[in-house]
N, C-alpha and C. Protein backbone atom coordinates (compact mmCIF):
# COMPACT_ATOMS: atom_id res chain seq x y z
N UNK A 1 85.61 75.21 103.83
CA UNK A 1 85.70 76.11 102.72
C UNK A 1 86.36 77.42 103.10
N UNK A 2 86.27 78.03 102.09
CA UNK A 2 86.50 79.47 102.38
C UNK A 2 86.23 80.49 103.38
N UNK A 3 85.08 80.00 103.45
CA UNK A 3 84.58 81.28 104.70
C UNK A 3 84.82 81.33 105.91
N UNK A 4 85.22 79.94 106.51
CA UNK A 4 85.73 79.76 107.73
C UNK A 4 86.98 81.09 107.47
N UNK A 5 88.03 80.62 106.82
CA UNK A 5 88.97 81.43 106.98
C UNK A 5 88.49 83.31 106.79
N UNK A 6 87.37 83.51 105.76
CA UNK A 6 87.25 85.07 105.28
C UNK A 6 87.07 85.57 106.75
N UNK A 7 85.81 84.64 107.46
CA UNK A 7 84.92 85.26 108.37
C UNK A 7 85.92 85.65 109.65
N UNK A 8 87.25 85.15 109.43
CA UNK A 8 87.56 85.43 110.98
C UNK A 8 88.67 86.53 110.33
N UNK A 9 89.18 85.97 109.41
CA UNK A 9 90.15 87.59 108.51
C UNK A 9 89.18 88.72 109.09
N UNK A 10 87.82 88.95 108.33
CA UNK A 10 87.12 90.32 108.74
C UNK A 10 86.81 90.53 110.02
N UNK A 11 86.83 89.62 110.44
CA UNK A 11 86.76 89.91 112.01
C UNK A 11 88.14 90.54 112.63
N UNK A 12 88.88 90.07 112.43
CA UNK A 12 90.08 90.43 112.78
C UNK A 12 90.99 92.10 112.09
N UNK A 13 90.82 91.63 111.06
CA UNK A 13 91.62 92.67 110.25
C UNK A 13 90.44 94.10 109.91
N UNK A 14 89.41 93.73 109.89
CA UNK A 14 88.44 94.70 109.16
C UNK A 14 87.77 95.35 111.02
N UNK A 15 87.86 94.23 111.52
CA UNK A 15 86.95 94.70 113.21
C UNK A 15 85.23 94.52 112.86
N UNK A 16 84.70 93.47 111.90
CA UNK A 16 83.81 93.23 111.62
C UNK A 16 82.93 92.60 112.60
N UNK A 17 81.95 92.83 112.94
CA UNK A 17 80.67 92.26 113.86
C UNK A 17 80.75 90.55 113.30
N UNK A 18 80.50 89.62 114.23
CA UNK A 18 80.49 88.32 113.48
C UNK A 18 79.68 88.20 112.76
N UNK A 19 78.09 88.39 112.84
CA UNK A 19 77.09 88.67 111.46
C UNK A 19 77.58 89.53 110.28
N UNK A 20 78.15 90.44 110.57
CA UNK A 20 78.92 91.17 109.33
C UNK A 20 79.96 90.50 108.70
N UNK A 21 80.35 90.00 109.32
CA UNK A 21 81.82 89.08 108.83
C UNK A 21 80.67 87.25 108.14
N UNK A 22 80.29 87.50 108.73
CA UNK A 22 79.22 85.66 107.70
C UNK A 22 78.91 86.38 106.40
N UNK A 23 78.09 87.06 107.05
CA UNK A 23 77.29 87.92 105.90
C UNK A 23 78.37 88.43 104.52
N UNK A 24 79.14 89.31 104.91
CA UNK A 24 80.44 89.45 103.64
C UNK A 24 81.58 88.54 103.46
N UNK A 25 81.21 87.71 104.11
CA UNK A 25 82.36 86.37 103.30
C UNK A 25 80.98 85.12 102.45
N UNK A 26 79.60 85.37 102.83
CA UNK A 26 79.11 84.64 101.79
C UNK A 26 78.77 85.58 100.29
N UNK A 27 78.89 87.22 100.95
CA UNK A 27 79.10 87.80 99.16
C UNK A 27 80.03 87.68 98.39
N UNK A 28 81.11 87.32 98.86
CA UNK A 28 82.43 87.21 98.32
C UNK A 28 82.75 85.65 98.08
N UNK A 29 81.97 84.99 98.21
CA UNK A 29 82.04 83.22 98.23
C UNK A 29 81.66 83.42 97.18
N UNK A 30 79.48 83.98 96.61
CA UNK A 30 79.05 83.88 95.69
C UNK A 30 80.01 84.25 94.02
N UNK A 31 80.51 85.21 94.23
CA UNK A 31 81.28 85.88 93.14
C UNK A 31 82.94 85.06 93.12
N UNK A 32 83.08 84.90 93.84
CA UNK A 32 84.01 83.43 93.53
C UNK A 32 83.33 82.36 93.07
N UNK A 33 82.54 81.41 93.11
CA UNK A 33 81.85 80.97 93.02
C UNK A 33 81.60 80.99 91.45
N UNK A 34 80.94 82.03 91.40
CA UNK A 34 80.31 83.09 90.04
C UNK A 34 81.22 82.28 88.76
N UNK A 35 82.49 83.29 89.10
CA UNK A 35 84.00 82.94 88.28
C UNK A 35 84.28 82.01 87.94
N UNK A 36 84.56 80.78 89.34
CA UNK A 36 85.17 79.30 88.81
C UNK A 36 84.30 78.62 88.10
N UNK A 37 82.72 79.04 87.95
CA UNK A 37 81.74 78.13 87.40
C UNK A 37 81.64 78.38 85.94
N UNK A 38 82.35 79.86 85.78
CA UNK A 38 81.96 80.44 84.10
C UNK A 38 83.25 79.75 83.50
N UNK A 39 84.42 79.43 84.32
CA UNK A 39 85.58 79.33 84.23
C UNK A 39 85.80 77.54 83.59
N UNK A 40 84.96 77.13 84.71
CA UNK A 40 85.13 75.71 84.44
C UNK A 40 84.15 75.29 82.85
N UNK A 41 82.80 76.23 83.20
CA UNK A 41 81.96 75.76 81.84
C UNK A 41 82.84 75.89 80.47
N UNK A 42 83.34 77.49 80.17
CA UNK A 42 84.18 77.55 79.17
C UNK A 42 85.49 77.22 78.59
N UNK A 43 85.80 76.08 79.41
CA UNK A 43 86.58 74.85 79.15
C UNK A 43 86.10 73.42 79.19
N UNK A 44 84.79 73.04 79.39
CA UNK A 44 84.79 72.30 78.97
C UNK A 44 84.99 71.50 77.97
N UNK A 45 84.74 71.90 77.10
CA UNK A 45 84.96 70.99 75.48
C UNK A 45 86.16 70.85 75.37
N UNK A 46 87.31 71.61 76.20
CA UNK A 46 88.50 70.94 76.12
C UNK A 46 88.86 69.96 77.06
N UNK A 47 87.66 68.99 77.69
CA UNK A 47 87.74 67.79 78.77
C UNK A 47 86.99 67.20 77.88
N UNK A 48 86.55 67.43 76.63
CA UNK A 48 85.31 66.07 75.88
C UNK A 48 84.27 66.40 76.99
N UNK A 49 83.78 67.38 77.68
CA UNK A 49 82.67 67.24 78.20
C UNK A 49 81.64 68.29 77.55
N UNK A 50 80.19 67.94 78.03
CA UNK A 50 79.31 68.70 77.63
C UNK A 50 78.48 69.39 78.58
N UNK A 51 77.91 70.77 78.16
CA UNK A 51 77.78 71.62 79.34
C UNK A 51 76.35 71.05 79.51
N UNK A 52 75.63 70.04 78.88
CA UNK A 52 74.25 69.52 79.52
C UNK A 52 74.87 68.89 80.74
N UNK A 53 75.75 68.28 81.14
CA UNK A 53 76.73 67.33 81.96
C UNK A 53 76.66 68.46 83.21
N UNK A 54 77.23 69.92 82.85
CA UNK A 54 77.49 70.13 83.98
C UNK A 54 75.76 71.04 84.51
N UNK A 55 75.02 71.18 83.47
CA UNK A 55 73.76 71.98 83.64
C UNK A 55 72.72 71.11 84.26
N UNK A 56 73.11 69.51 84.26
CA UNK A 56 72.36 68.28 85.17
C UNK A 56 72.90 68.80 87.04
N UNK A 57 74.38 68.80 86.68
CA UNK A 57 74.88 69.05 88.35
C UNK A 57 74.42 70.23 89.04
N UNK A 58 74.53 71.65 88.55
CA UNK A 58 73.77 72.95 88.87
C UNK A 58 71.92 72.46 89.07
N UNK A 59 71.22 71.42 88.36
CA UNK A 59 70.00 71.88 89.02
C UNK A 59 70.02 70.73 90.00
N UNK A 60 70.67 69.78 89.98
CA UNK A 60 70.74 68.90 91.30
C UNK A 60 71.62 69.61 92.38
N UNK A 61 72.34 70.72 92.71
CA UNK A 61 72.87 70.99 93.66
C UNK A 61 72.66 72.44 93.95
N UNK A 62 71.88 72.84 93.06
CA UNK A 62 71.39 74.22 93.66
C UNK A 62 70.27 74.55 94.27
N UNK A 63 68.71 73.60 94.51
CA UNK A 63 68.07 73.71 95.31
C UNK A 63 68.58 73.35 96.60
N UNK A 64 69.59 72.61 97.06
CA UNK A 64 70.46 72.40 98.37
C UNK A 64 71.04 73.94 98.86
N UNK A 65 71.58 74.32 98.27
CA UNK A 65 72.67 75.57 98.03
C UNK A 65 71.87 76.90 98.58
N UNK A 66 70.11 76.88 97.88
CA UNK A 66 69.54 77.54 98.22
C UNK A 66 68.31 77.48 99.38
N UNK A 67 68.46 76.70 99.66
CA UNK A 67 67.88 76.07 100.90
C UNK A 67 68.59 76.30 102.60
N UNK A 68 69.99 75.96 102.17
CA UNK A 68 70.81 76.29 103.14
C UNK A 68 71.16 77.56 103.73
N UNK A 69 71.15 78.68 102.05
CA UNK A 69 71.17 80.34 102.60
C UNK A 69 70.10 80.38 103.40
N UNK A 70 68.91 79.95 102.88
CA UNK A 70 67.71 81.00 103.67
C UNK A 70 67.52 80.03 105.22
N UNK A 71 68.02 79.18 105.28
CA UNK A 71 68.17 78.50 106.62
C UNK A 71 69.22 79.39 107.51
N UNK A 72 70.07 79.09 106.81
CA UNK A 72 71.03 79.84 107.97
C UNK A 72 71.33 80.77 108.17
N UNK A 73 70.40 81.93 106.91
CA UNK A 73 70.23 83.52 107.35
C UNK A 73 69.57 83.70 108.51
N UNK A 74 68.06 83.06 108.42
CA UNK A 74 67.20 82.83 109.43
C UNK A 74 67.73 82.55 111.04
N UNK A 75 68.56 81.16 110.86
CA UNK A 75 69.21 80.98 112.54
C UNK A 75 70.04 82.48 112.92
N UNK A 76 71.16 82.74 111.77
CA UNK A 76 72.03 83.60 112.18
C UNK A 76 70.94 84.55 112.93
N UNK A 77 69.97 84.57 112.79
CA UNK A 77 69.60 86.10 113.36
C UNK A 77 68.70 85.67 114.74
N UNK A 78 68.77 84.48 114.89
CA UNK A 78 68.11 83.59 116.21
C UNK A 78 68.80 83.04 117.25
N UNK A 79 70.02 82.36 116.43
CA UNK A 79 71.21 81.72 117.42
C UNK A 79 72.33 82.51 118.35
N UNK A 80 72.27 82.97 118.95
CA UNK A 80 73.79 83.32 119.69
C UNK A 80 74.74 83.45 119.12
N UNK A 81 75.16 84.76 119.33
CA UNK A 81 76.84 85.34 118.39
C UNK A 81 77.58 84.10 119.15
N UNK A 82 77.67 84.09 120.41
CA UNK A 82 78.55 83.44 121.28
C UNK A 82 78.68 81.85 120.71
N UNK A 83 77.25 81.28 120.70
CA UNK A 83 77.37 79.84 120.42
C UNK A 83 77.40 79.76 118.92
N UNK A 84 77.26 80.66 117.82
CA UNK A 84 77.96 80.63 116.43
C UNK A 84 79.64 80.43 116.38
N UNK A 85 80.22 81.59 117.04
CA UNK A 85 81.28 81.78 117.18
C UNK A 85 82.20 80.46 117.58
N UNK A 86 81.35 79.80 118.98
CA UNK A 86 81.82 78.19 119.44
C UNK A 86 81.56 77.25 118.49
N UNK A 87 80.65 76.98 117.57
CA UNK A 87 80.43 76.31 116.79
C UNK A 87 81.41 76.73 115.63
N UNK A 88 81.90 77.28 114.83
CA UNK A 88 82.64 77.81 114.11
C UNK A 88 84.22 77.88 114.55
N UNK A 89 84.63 77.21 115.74
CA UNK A 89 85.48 77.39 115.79
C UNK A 89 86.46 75.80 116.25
N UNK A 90 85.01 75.46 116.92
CA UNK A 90 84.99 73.58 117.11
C UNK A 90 85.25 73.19 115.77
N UNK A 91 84.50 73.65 114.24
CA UNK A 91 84.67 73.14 113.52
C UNK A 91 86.42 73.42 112.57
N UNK A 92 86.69 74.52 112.87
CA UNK A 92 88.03 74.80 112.40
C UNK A 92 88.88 73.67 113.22
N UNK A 93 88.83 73.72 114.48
CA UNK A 93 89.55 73.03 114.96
C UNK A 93 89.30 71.31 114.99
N UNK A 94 88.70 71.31 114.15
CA UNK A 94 88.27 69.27 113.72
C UNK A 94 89.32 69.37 112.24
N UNK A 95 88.47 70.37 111.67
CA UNK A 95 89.47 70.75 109.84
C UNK A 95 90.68 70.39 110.19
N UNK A 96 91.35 71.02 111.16
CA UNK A 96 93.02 71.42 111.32
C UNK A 96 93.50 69.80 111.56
N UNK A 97 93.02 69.50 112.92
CA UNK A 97 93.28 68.11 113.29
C UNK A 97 93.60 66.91 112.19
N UNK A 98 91.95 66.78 111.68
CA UNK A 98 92.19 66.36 110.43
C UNK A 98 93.11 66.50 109.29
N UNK A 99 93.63 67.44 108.98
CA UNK A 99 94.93 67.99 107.78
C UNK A 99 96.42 67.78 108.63
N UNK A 100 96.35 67.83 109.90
CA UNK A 100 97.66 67.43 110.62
C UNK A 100 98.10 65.98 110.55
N UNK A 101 96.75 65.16 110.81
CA UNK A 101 96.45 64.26 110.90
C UNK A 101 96.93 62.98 110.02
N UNK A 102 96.62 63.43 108.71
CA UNK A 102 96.78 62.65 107.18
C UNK A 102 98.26 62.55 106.61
């Protein structure tokens, strides 16, 4: 997603702490987020769809959604900048492979 790329922009361009840089690329996820969801609802009826359709998917995928923040607020503040940083960067570099790849 997105944040791979925000988190290392603010790191880079802003000189953001790596917790500072997670932390303000998931406020800036939410409010994206925010947008495409008001965006997509108020077009629906021009797909023949109905917003019970998409108000079934929001409560099946938002106890996940919110489960995962308070998980990985929690590690962030337990795990190693160092081994975040390695982990986060193993995974960019699987993404890339993969998109070269195809």
């Amino acid at each position: 997603g997105g944040g791979f790329l925000m988190v290392h922009l603010f790191q880079i361009l802003c000189n953001y702490r790596l917790k500072n840089a997670i932390a303000t690329s998931s406020a800036v996820l939410v409010v994206s987020a925010a947008v495409g969801a008001t965006m997509k609802i108020s077009t629906l009826p021009q797909h023949h769809e109905h917003i019970k359709d998409a108000l079934i998917y929001v409560a099946l995928m938002a106890p996940t959604g919110m489960a995962g923040a308070i998980i990985g607020a929690k590690l962030l503040h337990r795990i190693n900048v160092t081994a975040v940083r390695t982990v986060m960067t193993l995974l960019i570099l699987i993404a890339a492979t993969k998109l070269v790849l195809q």
